[in-house]
Protein backbone atom coordinates (compact mmCIF):
# COMPACT_ATOMS: atom_id res chain seq x y z
CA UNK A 1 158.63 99.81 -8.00
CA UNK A 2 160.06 96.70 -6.83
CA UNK A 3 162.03 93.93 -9.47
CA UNK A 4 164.19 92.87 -7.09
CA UNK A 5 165.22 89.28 -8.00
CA UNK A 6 164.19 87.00 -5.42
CA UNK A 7 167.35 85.07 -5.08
CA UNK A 8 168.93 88.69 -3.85
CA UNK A 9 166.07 89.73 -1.55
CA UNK A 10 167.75 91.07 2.03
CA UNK A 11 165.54 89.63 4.36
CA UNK A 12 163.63 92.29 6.95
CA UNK A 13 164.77 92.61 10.42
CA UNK A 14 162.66 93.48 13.06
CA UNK A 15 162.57 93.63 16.97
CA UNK A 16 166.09 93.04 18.74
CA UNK A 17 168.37 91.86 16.07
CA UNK A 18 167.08 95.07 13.71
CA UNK A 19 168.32 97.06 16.68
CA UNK A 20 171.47 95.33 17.26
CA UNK A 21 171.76 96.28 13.33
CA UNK A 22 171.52 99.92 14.03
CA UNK A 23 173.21 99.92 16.75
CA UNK A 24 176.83 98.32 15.20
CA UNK A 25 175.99 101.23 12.60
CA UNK A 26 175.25 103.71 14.50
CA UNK A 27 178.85 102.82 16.06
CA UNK A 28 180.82 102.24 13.12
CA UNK A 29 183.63 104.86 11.26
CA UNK A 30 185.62 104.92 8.39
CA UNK A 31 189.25 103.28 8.25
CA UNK A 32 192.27 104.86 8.98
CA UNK A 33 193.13 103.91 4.65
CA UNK A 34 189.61 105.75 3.36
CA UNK A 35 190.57 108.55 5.64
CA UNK A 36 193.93 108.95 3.72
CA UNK A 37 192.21 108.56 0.82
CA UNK A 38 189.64 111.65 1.59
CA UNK A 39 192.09 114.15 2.90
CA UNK A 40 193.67 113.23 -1.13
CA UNK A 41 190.82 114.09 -2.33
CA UNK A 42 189.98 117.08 -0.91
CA UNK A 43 193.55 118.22 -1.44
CA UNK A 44 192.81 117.74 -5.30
CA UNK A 45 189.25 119.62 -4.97
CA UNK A 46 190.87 122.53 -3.37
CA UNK A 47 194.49 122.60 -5.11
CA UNK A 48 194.24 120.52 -8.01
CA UNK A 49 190.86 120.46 -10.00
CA UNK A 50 190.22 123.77 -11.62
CA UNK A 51 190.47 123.91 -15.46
CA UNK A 52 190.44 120.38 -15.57
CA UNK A 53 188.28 117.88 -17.26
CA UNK A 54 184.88 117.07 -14.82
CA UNK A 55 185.85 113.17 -15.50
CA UNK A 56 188.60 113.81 -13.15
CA UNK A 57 186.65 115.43 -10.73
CA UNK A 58 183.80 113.84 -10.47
CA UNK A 59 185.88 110.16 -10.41
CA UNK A 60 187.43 111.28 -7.42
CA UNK A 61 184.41 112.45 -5.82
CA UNK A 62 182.50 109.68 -6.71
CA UNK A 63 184.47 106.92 -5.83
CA UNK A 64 185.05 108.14 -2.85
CA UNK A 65 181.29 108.26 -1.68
CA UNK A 66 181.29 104.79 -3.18
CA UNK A 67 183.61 103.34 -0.84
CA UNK A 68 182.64 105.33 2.18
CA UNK A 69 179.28 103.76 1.77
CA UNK A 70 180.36 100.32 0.47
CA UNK A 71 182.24 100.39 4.24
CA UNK A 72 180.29 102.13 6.83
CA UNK A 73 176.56 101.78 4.92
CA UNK A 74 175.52 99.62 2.61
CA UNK A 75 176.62 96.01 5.10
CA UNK A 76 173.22 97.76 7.02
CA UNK A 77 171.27 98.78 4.61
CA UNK A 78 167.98 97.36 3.07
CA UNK A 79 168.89 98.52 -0.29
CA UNK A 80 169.21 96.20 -3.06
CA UNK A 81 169.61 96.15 -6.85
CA UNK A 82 165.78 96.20 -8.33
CA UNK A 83 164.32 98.30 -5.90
CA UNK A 84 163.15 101.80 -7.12
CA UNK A 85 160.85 102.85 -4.49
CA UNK A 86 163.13 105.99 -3.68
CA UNK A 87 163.32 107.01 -7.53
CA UNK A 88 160.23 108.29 -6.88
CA UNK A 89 160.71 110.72 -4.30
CA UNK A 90 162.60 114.60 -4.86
CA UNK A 91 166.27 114.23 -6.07
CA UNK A 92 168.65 117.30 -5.11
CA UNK A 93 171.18 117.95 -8.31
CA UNK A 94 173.42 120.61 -8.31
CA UNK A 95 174.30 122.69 -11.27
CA UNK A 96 177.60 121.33 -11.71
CA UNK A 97 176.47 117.81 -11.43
CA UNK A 98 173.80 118.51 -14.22
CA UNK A 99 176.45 119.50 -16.61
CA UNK A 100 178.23 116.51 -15.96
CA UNK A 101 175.24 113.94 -16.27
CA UNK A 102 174.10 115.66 -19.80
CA UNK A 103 177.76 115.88 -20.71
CA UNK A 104 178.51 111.94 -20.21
CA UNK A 105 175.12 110.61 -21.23
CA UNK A 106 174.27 113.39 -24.28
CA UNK A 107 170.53 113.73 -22.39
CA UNK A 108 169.64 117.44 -22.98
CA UNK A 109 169.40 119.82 -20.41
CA UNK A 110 166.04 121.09 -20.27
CA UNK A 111 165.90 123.17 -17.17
CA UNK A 112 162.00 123.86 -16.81
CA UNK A 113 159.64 122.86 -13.49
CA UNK A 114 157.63 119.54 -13.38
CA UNK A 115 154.39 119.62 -11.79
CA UNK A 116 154.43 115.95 -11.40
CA UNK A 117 157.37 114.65 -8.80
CA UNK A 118 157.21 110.86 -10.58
CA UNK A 119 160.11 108.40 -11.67
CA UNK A 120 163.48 109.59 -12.29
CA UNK A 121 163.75 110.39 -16.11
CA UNK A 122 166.79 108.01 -15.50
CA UNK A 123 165.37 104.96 -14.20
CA UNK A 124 165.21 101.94 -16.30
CA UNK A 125 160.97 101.24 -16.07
CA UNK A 126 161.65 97.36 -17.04
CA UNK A 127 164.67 96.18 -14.94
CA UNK A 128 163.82 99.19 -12.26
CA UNK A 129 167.62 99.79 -12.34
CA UNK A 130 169.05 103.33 -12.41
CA UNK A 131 170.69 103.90 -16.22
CA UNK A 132 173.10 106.31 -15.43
CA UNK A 133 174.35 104.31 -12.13
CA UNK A 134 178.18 105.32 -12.73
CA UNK A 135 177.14 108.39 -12.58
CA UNK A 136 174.41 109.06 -10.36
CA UNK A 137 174.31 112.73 -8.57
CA UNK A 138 176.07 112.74 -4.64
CA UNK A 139 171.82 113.06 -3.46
CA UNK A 140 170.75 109.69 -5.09
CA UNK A 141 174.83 107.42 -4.26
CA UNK A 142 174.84 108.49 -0.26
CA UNK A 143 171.07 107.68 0.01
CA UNK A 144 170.44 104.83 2.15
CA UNK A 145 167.17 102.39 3.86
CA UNK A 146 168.45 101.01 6.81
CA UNK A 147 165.38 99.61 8.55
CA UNK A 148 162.34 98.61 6.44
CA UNK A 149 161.65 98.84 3.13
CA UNK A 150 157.76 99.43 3.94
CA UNK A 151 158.69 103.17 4.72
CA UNK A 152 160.41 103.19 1.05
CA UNK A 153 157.17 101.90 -0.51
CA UNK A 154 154.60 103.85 1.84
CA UNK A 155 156.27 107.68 2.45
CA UNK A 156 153.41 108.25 5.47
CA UNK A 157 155.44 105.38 7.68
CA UNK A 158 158.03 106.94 9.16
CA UNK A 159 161.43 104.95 9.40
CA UNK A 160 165.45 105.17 8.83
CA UNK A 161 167.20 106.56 6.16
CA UNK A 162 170.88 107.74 5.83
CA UNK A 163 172.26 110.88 3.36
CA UNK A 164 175.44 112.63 2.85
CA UNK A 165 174.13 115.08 5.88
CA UNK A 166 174.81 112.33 8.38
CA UNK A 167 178.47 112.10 7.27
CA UNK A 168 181.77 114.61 7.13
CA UNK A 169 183.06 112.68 4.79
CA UNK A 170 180.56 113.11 1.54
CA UNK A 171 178.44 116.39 3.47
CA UNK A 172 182.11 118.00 2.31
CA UNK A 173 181.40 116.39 -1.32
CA UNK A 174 178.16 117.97 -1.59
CA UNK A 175 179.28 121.47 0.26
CA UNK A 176 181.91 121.57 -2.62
CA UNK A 177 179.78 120.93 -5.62
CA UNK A 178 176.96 123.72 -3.99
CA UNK A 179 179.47 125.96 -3.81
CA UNK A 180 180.88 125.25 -7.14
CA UNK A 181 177.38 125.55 -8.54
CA UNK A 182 176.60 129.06 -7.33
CA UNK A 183 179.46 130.34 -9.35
CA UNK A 184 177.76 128.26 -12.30
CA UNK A 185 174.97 129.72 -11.76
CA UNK A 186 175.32 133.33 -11.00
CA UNK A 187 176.90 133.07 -14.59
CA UNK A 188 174.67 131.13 -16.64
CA UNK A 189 171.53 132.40 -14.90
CA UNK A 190 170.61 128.84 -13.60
CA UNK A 191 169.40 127.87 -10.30
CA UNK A 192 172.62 126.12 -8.21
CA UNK A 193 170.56 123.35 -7.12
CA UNK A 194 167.53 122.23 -8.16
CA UNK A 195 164.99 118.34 -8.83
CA UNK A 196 166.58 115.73 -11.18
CA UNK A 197 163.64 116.29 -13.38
CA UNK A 198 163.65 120.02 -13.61
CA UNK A 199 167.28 119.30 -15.27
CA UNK A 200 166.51 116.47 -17.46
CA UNK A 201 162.29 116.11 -17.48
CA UNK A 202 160.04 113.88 -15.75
């Protein structure tokens, strides 16, 4: 799905100057300031955040992810607001993040497999814009195009894509919230992990 307006559209690079692109990515890192900022947060994770609210968490968590991509990711990407080609594909949520999503947006928790992998239950169908964008799970806010958007549209092309594996920074996010999940689960009988729609429906 593709509603991008056309006044937005990033224009396709191709041949030298798309790998001069991936290149100055390839070679890029965090600043010394978003650093800081991480080691803060991780100091909060592992000192700070148990028995309080998930708000507080999760704002930490997720505005950290939002920066670290807002600086090292999305000046390369091909991602743009309108395009919902990867709202299609399998969506990682943990346990933890779950409960958050059906605790800010009130959407039950239904917890039963899909046979059918198609949109997000979250995505907006007219505006293809995610409705729960502030709070999106870790999976769907470190996801990333960086070289075509044909490959988003057409799965059998192969091309590049970024996730929170190919970073330190937010894999430690997501190691945290698996590992807080597994304790979730083991107690509540719930898988840790599981599809976006398995949680919320298809």
């Amino acid at each position: 799905m593709y509603k991008v307006d056309p006044k937005h559209i990033i224009p396709a690079l191709t041949g030298d100057a798309l790998q001069e692109k991936l290149d100055e990515f390839s070679s890029n890192t965090v600043s010394d300031k978003l650093q800081v900022k991480f080691h803060k947060v991780i100091d909060y994770l592992n000192n700070k955040a148990a028995g309080k609210p998930p708000k507080a968490t999760f704002n930490r968590i997720y505005g950290l992810i939002d920066k670290v991509m807002e600086e090292t990711v999305y000046p390369y990407a091909m991602c743009q607001s309108g395009c919902a080609h990867c709202c299609k594909i399998p969506v990682s949520v943990s346990a933890i993040e779950a409960g958050y999503i059906h605790q800010v947006t009130g959407k039950k928790l239904i917890g039963k497999p899909v046979d059918d992998i198609g949109y997000c239950p979250f995505l907006d169908l007219d505006t293809a814009k995610c409705s729960i964008y502030e709070v999106r799970p870790i999976e769907c806010r470190s996801f990333a195009s960086m070289d075509s958007l044909e490959g988003c549209e057409d799965p059998t092309i192969k091309h590049m894509m970024f996730n929170a594996r190919q970073n330190g920074m937010l894999l430690s996010f997501k190691k945290w919230t698996d590992f807080q999940s597994k304790a979730i689960a083991k107690k509540e009988n719930l898988p840790a992990e599981e599809d976006i729609r398995f949680w919320f429906g298809s």
